[in-house]
N, C-alpha and C. Protein backbone atom coordinates (compact mmCIF):
# COMPACT_ATOMS: atom_id res chain seq x y z
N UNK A 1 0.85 -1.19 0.00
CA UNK A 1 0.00 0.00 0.00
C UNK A 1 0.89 1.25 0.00
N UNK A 2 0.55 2.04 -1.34
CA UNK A 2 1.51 3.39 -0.87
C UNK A 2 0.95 4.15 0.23
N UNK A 3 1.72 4.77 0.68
CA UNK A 3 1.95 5.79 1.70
C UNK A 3 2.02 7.24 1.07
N UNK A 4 1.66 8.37 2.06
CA UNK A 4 1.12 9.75 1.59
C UNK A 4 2.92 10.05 1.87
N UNK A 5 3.63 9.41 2.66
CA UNK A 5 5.37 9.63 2.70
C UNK A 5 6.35 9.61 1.50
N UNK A 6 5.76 8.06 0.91
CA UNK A 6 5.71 8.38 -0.54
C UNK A 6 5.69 8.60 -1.28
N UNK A 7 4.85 9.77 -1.65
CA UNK A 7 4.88 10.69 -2.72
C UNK A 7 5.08 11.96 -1.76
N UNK A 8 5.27 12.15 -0.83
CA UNK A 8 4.92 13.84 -0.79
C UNK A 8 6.36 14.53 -0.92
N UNK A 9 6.03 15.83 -0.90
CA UNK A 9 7.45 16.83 -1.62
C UNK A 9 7.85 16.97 0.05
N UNK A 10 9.01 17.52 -0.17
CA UNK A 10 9.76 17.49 1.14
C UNK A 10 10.21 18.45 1.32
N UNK A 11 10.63 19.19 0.05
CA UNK A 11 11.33 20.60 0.27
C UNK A 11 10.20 21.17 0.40
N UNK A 12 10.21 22.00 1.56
CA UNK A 12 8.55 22.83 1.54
C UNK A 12 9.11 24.29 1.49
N UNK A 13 8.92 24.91 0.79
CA UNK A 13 8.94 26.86 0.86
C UNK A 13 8.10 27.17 1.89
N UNK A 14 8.38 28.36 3.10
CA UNK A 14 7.48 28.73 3.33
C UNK A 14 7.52 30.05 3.79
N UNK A 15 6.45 30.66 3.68
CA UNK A 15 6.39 32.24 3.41
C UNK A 15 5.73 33.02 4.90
N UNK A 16 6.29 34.24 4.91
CA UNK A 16 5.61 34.57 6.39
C UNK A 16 4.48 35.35 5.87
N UNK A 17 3.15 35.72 7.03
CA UNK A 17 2.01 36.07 6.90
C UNK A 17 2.47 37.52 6.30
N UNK A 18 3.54 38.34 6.93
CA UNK A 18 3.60 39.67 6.73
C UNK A 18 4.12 40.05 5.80
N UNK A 19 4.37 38.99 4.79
CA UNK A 19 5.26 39.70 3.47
C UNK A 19 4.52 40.32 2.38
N UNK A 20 4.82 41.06 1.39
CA UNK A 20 4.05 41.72 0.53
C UNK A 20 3.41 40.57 -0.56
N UNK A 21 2.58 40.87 -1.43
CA UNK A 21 2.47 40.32 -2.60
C UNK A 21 2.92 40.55 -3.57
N UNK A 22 4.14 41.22 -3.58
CA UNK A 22 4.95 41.36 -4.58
C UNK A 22 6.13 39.99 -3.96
N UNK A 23 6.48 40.07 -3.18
CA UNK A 23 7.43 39.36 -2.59
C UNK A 23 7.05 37.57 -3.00
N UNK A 24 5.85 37.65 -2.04
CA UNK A 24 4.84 35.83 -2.91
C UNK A 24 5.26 36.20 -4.64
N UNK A 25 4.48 36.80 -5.17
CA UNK A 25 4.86 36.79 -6.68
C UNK A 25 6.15 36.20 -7.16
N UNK A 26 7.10 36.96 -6.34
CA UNK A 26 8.50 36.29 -6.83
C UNK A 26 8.66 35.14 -6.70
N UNK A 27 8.30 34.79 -5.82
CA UNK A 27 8.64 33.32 -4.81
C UNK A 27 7.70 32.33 -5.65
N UNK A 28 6.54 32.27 -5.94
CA UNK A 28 5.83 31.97 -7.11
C UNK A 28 6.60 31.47 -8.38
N UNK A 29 7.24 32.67 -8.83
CA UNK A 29 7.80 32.73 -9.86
C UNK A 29 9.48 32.11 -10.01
N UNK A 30 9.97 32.26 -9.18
CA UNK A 30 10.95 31.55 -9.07
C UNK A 30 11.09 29.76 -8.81
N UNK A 31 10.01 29.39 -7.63
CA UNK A 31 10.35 28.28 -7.74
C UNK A 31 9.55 27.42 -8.58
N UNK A 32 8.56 28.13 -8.79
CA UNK A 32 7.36 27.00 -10.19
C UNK A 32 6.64 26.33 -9.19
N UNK A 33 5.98 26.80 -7.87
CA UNK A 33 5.44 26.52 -6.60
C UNK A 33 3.96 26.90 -7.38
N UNK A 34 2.99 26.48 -6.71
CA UNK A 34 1.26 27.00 -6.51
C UNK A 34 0.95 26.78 -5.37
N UNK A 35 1.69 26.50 -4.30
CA UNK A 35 1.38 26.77 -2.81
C UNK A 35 1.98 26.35 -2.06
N UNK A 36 1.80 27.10 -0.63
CA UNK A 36 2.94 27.45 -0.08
C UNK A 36 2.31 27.70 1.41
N UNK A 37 3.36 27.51 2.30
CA UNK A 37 3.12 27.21 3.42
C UNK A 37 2.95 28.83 4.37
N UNK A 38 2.10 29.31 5.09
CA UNK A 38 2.23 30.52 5.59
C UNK A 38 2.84 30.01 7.13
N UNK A 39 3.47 31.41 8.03
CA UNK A 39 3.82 31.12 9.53
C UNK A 39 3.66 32.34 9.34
N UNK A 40 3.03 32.91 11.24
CA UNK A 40 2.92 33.71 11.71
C UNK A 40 4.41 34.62 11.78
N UNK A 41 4.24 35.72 12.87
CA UNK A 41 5.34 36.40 13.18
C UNK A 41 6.63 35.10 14.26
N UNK A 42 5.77 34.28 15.20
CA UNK A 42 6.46 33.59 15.62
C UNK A 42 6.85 32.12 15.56
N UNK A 43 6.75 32.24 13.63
CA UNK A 43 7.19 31.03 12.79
C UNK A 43 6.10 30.01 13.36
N UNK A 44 4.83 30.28 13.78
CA UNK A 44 3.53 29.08 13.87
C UNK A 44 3.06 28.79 12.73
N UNK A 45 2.10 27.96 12.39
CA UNK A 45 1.24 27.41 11.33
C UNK A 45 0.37 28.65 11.28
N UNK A 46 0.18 29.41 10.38
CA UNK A 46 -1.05 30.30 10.17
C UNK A 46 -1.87 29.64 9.21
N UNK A 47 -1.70 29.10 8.12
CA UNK A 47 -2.24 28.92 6.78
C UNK A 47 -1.92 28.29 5.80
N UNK A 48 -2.45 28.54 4.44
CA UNK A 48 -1.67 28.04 3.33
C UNK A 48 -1.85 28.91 2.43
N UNK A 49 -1.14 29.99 1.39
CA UNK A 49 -1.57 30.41 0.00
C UNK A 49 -1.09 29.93 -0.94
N UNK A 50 -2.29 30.30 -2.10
CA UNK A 50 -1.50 29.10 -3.60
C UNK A 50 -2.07 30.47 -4.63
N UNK A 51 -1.37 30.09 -5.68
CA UNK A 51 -0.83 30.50 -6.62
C UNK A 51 -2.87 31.48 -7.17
N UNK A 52 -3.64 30.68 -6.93
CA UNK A 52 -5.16 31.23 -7.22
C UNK A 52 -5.73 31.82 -6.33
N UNK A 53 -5.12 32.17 -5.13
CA UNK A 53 -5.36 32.88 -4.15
C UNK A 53 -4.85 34.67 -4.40
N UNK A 54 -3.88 34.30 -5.20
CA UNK A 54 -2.72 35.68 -5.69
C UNK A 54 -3.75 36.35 -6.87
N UNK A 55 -3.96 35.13 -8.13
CA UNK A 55 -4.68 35.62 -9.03
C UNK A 55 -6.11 36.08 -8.83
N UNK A 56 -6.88 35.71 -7.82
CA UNK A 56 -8.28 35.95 -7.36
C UNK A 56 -8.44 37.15 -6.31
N UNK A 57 -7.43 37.26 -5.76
CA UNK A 57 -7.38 39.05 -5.35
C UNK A 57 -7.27 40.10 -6.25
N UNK A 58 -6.33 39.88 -7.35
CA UNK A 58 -5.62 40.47 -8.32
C UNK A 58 -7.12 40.75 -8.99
N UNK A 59 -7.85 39.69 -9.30
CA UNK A 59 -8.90 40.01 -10.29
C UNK A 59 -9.57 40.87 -9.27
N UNK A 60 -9.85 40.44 -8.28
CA UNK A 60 -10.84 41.63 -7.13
C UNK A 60 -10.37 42.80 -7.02
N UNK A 61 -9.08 43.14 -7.42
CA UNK A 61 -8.83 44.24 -6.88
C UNK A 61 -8.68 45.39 -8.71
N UNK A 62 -8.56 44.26 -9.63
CA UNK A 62 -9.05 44.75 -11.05
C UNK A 62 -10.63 45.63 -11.36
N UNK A 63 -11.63 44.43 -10.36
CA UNK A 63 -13.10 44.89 -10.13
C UNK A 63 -13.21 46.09 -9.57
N UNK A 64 -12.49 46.18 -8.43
CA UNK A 64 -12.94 47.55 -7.69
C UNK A 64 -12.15 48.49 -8.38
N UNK A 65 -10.91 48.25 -8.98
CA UNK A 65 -10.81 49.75 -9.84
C UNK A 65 -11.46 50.29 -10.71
N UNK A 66 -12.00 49.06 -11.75
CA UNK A 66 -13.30 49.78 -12.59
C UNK A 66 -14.35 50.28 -12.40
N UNK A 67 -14.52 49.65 -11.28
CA UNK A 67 -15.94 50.48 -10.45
C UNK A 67 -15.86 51.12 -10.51
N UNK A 68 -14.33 51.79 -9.32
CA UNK A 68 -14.04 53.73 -9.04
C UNK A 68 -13.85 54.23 -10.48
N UNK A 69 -13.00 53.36 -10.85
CA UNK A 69 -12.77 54.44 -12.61
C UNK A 69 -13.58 54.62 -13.52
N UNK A 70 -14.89 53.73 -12.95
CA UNK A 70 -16.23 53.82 -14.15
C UNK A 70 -15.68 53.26 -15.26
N UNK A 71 -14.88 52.19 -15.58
CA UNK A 71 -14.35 51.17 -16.76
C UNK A 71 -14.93 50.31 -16.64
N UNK A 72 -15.69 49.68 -18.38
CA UNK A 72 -15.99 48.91 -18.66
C UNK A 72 -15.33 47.56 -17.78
N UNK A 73 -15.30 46.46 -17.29
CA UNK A 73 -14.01 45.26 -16.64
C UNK A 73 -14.07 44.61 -18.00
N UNK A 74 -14.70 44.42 -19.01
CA UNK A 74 -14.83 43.57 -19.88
C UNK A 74 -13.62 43.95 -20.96
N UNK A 75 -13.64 45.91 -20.87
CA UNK A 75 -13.06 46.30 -21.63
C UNK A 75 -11.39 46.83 -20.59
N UNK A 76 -11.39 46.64 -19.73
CA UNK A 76 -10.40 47.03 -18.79
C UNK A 76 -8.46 47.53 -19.41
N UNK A 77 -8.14 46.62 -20.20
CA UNK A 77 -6.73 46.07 -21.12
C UNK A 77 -6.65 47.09 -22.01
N UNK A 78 -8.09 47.01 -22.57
CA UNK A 78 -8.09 48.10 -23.36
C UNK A 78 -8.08 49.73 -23.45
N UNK A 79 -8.42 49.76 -22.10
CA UNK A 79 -9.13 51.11 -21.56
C UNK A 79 -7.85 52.01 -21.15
N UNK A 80 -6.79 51.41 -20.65
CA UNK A 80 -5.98 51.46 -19.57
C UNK A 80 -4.44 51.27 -20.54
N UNK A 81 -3.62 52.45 -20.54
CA UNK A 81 -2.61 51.78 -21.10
C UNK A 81 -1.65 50.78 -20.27
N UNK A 82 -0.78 50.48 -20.84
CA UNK A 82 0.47 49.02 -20.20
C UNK A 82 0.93 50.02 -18.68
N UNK A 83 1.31 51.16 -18.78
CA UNK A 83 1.90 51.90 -17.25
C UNK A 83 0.78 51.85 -16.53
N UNK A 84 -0.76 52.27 -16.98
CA UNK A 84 -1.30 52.22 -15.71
C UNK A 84 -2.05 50.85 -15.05
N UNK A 85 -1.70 49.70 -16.02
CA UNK A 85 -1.93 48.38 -15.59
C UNK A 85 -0.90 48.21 -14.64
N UNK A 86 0.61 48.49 -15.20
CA UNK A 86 1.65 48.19 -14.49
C UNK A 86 1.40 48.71 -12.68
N UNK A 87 1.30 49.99 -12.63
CA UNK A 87 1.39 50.49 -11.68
C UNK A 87 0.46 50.29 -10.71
N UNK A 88 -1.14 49.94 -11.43
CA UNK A 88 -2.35 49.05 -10.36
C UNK A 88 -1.69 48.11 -9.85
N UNK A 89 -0.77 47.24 -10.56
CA UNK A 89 -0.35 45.88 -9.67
C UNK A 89 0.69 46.33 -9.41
N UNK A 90 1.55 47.16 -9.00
CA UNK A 90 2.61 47.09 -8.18
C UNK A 90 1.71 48.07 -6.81
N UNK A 91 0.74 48.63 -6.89
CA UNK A 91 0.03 48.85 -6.03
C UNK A 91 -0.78 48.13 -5.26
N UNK A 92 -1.34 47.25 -5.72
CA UNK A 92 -1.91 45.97 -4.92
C UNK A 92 -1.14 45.03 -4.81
N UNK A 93 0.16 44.76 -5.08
CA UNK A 93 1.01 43.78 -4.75
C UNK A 93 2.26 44.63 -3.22
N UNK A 94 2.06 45.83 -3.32
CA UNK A 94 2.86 45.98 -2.29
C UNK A 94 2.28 46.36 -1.31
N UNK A 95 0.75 46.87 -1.17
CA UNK A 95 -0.10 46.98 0.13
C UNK A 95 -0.86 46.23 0.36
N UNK A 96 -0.71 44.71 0.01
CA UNK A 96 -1.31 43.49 0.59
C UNK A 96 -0.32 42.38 1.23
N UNK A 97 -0.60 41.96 2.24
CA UNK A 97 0.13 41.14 2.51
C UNK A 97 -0.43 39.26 2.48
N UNK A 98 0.70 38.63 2.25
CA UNK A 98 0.11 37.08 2.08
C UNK A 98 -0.90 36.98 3.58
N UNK A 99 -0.91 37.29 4.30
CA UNK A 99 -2.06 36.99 5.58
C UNK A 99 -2.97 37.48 5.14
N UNK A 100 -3.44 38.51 4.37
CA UNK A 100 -4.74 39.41 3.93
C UNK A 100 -5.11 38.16 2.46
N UNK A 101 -4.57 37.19 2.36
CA UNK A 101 -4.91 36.57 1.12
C UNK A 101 -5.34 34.72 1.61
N UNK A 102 -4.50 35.01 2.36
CA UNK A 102 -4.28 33.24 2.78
C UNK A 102 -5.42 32.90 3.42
N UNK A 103 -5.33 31.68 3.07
CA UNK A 103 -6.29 30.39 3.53
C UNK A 103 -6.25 29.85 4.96
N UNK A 104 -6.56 30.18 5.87
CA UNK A 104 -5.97 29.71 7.54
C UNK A 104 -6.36 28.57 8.06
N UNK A 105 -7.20 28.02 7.16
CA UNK A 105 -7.79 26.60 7.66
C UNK A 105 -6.78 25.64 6.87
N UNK A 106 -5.91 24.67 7.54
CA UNK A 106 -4.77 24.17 7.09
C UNK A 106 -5.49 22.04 7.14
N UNK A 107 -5.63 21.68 6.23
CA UNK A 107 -6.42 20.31 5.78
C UNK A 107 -4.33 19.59 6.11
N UNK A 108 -4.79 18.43 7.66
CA UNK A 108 -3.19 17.81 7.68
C UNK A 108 -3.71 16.38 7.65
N UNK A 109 -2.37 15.61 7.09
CA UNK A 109 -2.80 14.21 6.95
C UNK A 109 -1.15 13.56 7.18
N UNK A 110 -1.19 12.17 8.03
CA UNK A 110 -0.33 12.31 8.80
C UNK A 110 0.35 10.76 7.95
N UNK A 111 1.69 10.85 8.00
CA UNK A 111 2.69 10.49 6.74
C UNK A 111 3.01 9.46 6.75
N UNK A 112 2.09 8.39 7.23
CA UNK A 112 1.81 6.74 7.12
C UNK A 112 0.62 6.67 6.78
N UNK A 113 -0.44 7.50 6.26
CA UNK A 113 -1.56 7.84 6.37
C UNK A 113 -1.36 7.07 4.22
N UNK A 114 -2.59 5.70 4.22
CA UNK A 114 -2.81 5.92 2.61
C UNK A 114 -2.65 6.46 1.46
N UNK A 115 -2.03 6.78 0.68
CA UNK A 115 -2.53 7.90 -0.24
C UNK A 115 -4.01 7.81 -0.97
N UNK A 116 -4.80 6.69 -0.63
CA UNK A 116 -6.27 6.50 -0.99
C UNK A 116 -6.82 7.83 -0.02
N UNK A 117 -6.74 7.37 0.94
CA UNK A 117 -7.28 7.96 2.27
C UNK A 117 -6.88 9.46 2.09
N UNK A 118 -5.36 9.93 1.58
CA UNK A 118 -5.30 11.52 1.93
C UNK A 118 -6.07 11.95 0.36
N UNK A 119 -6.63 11.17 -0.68
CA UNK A 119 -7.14 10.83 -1.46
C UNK A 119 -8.96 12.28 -1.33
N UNK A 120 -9.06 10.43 -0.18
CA UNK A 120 -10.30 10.94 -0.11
C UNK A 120 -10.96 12.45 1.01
N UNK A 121 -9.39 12.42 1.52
CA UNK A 121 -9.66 13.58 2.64
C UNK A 121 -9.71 14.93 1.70
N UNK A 122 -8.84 15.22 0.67
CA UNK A 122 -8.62 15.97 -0.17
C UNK A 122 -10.02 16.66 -1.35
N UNK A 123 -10.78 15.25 -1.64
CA UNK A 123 -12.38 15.53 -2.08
C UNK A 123 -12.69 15.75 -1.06
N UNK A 124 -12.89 15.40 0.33
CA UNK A 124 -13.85 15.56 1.25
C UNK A 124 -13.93 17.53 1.45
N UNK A 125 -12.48 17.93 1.77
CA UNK A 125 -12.27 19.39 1.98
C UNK A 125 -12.45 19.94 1.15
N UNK A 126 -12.53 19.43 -0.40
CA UNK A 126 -12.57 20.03 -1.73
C UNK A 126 -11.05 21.25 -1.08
N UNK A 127 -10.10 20.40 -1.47
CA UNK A 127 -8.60 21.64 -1.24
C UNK A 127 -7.48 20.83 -2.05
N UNK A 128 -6.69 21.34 -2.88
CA UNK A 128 -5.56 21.09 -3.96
C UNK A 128 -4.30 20.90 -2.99
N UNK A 129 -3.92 20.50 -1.89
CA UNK A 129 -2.96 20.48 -1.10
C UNK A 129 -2.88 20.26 0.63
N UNK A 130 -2.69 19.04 0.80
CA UNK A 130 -2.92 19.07 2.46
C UNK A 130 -1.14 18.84 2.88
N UNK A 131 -1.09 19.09 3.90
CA UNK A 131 0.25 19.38 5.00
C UNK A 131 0.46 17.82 5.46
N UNK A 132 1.51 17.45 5.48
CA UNK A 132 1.79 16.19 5.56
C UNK A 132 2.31 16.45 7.18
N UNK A 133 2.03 15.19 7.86
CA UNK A 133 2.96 15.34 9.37
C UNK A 133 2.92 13.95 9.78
N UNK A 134 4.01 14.50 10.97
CA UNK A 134 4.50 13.65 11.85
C UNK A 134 4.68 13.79 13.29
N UNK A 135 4.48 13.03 13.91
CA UNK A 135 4.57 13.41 15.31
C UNK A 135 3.92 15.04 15.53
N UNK A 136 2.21 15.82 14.74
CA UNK A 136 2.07 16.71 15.09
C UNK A 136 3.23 18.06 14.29
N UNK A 137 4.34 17.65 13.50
CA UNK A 137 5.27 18.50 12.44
C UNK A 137 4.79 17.92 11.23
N UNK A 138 4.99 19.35 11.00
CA UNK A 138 4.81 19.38 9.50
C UNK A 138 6.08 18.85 8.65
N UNK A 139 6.24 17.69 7.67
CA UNK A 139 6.96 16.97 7.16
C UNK A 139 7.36 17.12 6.08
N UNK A 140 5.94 18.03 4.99
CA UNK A 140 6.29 17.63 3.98
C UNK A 140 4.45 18.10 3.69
N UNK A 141 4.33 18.39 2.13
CA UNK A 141 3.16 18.52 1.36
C UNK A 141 2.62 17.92 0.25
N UNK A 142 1.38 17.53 0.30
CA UNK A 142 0.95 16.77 -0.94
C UNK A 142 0.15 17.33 -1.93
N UNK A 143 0.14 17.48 -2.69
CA UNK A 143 -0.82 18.40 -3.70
C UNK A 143 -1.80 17.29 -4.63
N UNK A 144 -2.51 18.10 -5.10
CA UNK A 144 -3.85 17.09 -6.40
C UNK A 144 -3.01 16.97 -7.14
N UNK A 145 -1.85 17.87 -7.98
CA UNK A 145 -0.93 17.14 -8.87
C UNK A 145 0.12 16.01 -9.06
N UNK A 146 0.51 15.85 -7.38
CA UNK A 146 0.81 14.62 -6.86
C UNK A 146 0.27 13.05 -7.16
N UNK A 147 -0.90 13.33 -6.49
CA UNK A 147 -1.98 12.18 -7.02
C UNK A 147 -1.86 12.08 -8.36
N UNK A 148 -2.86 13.06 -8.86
CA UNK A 148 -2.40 12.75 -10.69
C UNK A 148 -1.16 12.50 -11.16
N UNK A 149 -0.39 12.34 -10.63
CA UNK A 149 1.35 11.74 -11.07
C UNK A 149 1.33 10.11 -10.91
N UNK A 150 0.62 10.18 -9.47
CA UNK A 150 0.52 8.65 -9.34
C UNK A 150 -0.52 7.80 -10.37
N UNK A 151 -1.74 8.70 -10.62
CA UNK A 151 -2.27 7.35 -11.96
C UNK A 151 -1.65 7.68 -13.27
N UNK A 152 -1.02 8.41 -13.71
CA UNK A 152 -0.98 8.89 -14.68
C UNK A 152 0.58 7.49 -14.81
N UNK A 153 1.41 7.66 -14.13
CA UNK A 153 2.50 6.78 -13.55
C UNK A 153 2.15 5.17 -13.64
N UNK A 154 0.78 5.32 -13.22
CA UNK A 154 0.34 3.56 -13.22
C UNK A 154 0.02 3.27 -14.55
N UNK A 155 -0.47 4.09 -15.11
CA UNK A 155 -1.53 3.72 -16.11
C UNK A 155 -0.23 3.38 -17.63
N UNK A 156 0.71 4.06 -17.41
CA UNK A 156 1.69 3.98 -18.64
C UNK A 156 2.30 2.70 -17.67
N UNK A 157 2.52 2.36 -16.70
CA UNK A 157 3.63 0.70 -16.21
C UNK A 157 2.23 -0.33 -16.61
């Protein structure tokens, strides 16, 4: 029987609540991550943010400028040249922080635990990533692309 130890990633990134969203962006972008582990100020478990957490503010915060600016959103790209797109998102990327975005309800599944089972815990929460542990530590993370590695893996042996 595999084990959720098994497949899960080990190198975990993890980001503090108080950093900007410009800062996640990078970190995003550099390691080819979609989520990521949050800690408080005194390195605790706060959360988790992923990569659609970044883009789904971004669009919210696209909405409320057209509102104030009275812009079409449909027509937004168009409306707006490349500097003042640029400068909306370096404006909402540097006065938000990953805690104003993140997910704080943290889905853990513990690292002898099935991978059927962290399977089905994963539909149960409807969530793309649960926290792997041990002894109560966090070990390690498993994502939905994980799983899909594993049939995708079976199905070609």
């Amino acid at each position: 029987m595999l084990q959720v130890k098994d497949i899960m990633q080990t190198e975990i990134v993890v980001v503090n609540a108080h950093m900007t969203l410009r800062e996640l962006s990078n970190i995003f972008a550099n390691y080819h991550l979609t989520g990521l582990i949050v800690v408080d100020a005194n390195e605790r478990l706060a959360g988790v943010v992923s990569l659609r957490d970044l883009i789904e503010y971004s669009q919210k915060c696209v909405d409320i400028y057209c509102e104030e600016a009275n812009i079409d959103k449909n027509f937004f790209y168009h409306d707006l040249s490349q500097k003042e797109i640029f400068n909306l998102d370096i404006e909402f990327k540097e006065n938000t922080t990953v805690g104003q975005i993140m997910t704080p309800m943290m889905v853990c599944v513990d690292e002898e635990e099935s991978v059927t089972k962290a399977a089905k815990i994963m539909l149960d929460a409807a969530v793309h990533r649960l926290l792997v542990t041990k002894n109560d530590n966090v070990v390690g993370i498993v994502s939905a692309m994980d799983m899909v590695g594993i049939v995708a893996r079976e199905e070609v042996s």
